[in-house]
C-alpha atoms as a PDB file:
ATOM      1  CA  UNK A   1     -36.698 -23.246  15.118  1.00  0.00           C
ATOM      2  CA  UNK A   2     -40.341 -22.918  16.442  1.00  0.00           C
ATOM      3  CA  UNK A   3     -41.100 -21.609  19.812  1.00  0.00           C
ATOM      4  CA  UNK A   4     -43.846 -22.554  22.152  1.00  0.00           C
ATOM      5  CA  UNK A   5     -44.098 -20.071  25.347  1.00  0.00           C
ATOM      6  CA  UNK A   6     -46.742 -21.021  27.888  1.00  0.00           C
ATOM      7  CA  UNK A   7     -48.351 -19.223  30.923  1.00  0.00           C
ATOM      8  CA  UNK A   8     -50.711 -21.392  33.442  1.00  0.00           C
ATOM      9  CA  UNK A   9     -51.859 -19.610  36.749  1.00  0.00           C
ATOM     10  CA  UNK A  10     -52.480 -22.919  39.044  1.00  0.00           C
ATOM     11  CA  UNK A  11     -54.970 -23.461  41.502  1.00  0.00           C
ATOM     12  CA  UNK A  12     -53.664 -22.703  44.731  1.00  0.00           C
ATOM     13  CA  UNK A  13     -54.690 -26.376  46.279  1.00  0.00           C
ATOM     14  CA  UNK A  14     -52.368 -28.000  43.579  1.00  0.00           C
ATOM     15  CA  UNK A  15     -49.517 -26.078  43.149  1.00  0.00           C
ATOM     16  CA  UNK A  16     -47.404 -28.740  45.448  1.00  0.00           C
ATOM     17  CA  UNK A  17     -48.767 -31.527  42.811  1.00  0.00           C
ATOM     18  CA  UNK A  18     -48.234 -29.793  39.890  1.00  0.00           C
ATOM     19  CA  UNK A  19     -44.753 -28.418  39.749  1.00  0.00           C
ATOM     20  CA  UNK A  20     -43.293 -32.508  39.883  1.00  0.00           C
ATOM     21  CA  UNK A  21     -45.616 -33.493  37.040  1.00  0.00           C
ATOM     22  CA  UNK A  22     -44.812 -30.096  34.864  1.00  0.00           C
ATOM     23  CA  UNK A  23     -41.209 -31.072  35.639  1.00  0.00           C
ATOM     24  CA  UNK A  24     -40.968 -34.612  34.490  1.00  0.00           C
ATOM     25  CA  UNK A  25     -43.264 -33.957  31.124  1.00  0.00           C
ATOM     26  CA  UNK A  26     -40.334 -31.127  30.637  1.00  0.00           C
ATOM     27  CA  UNK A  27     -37.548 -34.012  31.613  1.00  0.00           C
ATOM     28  CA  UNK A  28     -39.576 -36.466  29.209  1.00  0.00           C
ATOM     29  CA  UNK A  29     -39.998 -33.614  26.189  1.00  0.00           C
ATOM     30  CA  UNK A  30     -36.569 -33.096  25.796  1.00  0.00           C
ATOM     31  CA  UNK A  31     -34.701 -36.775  26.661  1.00  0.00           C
ATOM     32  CA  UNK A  32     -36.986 -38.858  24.805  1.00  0.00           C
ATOM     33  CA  UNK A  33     -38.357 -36.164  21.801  1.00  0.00           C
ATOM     34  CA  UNK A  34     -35.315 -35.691  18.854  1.00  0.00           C
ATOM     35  CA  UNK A  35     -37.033 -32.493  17.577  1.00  0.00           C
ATOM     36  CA  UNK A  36     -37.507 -31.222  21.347  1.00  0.00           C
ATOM     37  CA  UNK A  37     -34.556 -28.806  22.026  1.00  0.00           C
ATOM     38  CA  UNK A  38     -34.651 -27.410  25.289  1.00  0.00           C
ATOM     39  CA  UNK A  39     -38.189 -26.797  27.583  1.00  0.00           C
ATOM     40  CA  UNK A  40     -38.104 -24.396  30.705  1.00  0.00           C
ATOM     41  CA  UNK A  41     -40.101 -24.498  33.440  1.00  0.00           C
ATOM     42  CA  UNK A  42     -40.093 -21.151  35.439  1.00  0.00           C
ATOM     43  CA  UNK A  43     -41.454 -19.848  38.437  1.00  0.00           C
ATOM     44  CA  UNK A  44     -41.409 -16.491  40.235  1.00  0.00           C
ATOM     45  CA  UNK A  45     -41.694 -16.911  44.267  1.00  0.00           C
ATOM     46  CA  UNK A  46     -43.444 -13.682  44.583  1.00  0.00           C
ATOM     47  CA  UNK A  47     -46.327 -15.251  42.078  1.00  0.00           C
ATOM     48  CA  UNK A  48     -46.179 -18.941  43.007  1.00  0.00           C
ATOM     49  CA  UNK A  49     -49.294 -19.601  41.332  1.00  0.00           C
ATOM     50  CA  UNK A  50     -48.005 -18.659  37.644  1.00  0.00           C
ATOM     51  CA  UNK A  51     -45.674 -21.096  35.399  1.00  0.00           C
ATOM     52  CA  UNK A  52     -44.291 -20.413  32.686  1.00  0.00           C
ATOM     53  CA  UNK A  53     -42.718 -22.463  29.925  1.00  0.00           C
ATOM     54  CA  UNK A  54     -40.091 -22.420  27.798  1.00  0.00           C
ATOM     55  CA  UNK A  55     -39.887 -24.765  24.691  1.00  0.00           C
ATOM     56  CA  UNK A  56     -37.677 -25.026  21.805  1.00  0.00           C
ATOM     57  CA  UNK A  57     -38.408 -27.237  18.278  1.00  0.00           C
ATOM     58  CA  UNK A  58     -37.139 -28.544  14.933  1.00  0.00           C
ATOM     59  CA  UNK A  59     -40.485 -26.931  13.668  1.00  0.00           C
ATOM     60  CA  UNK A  60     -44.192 -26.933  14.377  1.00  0.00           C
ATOM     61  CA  UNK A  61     -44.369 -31.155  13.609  1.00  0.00           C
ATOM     62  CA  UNK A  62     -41.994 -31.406  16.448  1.00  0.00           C
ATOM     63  CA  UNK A  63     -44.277 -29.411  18.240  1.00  0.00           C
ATOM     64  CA  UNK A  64     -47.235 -31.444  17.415  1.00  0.00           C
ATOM     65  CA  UNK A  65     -45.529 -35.044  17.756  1.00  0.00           C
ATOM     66  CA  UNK A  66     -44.625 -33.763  21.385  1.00  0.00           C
ATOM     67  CA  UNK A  67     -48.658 -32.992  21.760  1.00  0.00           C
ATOM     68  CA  UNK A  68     -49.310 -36.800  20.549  1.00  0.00           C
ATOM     69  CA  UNK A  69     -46.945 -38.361  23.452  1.00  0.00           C
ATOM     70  CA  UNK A  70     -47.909 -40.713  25.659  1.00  0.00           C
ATOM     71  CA  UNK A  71     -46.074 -38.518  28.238  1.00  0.00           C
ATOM     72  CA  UNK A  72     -47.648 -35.658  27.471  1.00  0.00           C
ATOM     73  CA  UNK A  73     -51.074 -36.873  27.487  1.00  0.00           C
ATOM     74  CA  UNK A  74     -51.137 -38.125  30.388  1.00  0.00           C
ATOM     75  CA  UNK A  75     -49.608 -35.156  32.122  1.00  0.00           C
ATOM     76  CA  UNK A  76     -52.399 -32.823  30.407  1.00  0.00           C
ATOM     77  CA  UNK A  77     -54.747 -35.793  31.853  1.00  0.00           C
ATOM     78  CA  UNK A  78     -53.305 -34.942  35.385  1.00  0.00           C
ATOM     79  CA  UNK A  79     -53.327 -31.235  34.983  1.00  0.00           C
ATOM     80  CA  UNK A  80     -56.140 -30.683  33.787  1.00  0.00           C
ATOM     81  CA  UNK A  81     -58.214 -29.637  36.917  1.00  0.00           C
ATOM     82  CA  UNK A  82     -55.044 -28.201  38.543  1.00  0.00           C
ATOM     83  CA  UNK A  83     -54.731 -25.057  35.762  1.00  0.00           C
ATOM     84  CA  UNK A  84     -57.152 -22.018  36.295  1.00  0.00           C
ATOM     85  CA  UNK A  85     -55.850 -20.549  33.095  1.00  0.00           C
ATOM     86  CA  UNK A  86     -53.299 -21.633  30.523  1.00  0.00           C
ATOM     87  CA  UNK A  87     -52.067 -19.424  27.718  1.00  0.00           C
ATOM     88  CA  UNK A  88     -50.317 -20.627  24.294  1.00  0.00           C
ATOM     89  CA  UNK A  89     -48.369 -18.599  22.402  1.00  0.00           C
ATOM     90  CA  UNK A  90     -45.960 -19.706  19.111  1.00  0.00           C
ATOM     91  CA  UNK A  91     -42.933 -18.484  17.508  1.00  0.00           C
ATOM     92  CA  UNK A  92     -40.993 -19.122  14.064  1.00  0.00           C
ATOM     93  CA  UNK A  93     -37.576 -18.045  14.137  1.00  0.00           C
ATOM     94  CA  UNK A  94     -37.081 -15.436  11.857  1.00  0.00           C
ATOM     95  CA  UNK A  95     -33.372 -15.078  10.129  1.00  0.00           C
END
């Protein structure tokens, strides 16, 4: 399994407009991707502007096929001025 583990810190004027797009890519990922597994999205009231995700792959082609979707480009399209920082870090399950 591959991991992908995400932190964004938002732009306080977009959090409301974010958090429904991040949701639906997440909704999108794993309903219409076969090597997407399960993807997370967390919050933490006390640190509204900080998201993290969660996402769980076949392997790191599942990953990348999930980078090439239409619905994920066109969330990153939307989110792109929203994020003041995002953070990508990867993970092979080791057994």
């Amino acid at each position: 399994m591959f991991v992908v583990a995400v932190n964004f810190r938002i732009n306080p004027e977009y959090l409301e407009a974010f958090m429904p797009n991040m949701r639906e890519n997440a909704r999108l990922s794993v309903e219409l991707e076969p090597g997407c597994h399960q993807f997370d999205v967390c919050t933490d009231p006390e640190r509204p502007d900080e998201v993290f995700l969660y996402e769980l792959y076949d392997d790191a082609a599942a990953f990348q096929h999930h980078l090439q979707s239409d619905h994920f480009k066109s969330f990153d399209a939307q989110a792109a001025k929203m994020i003041a920082d995002k953070q990508v870090a990867t993970y092979t399950a080791n057994r």
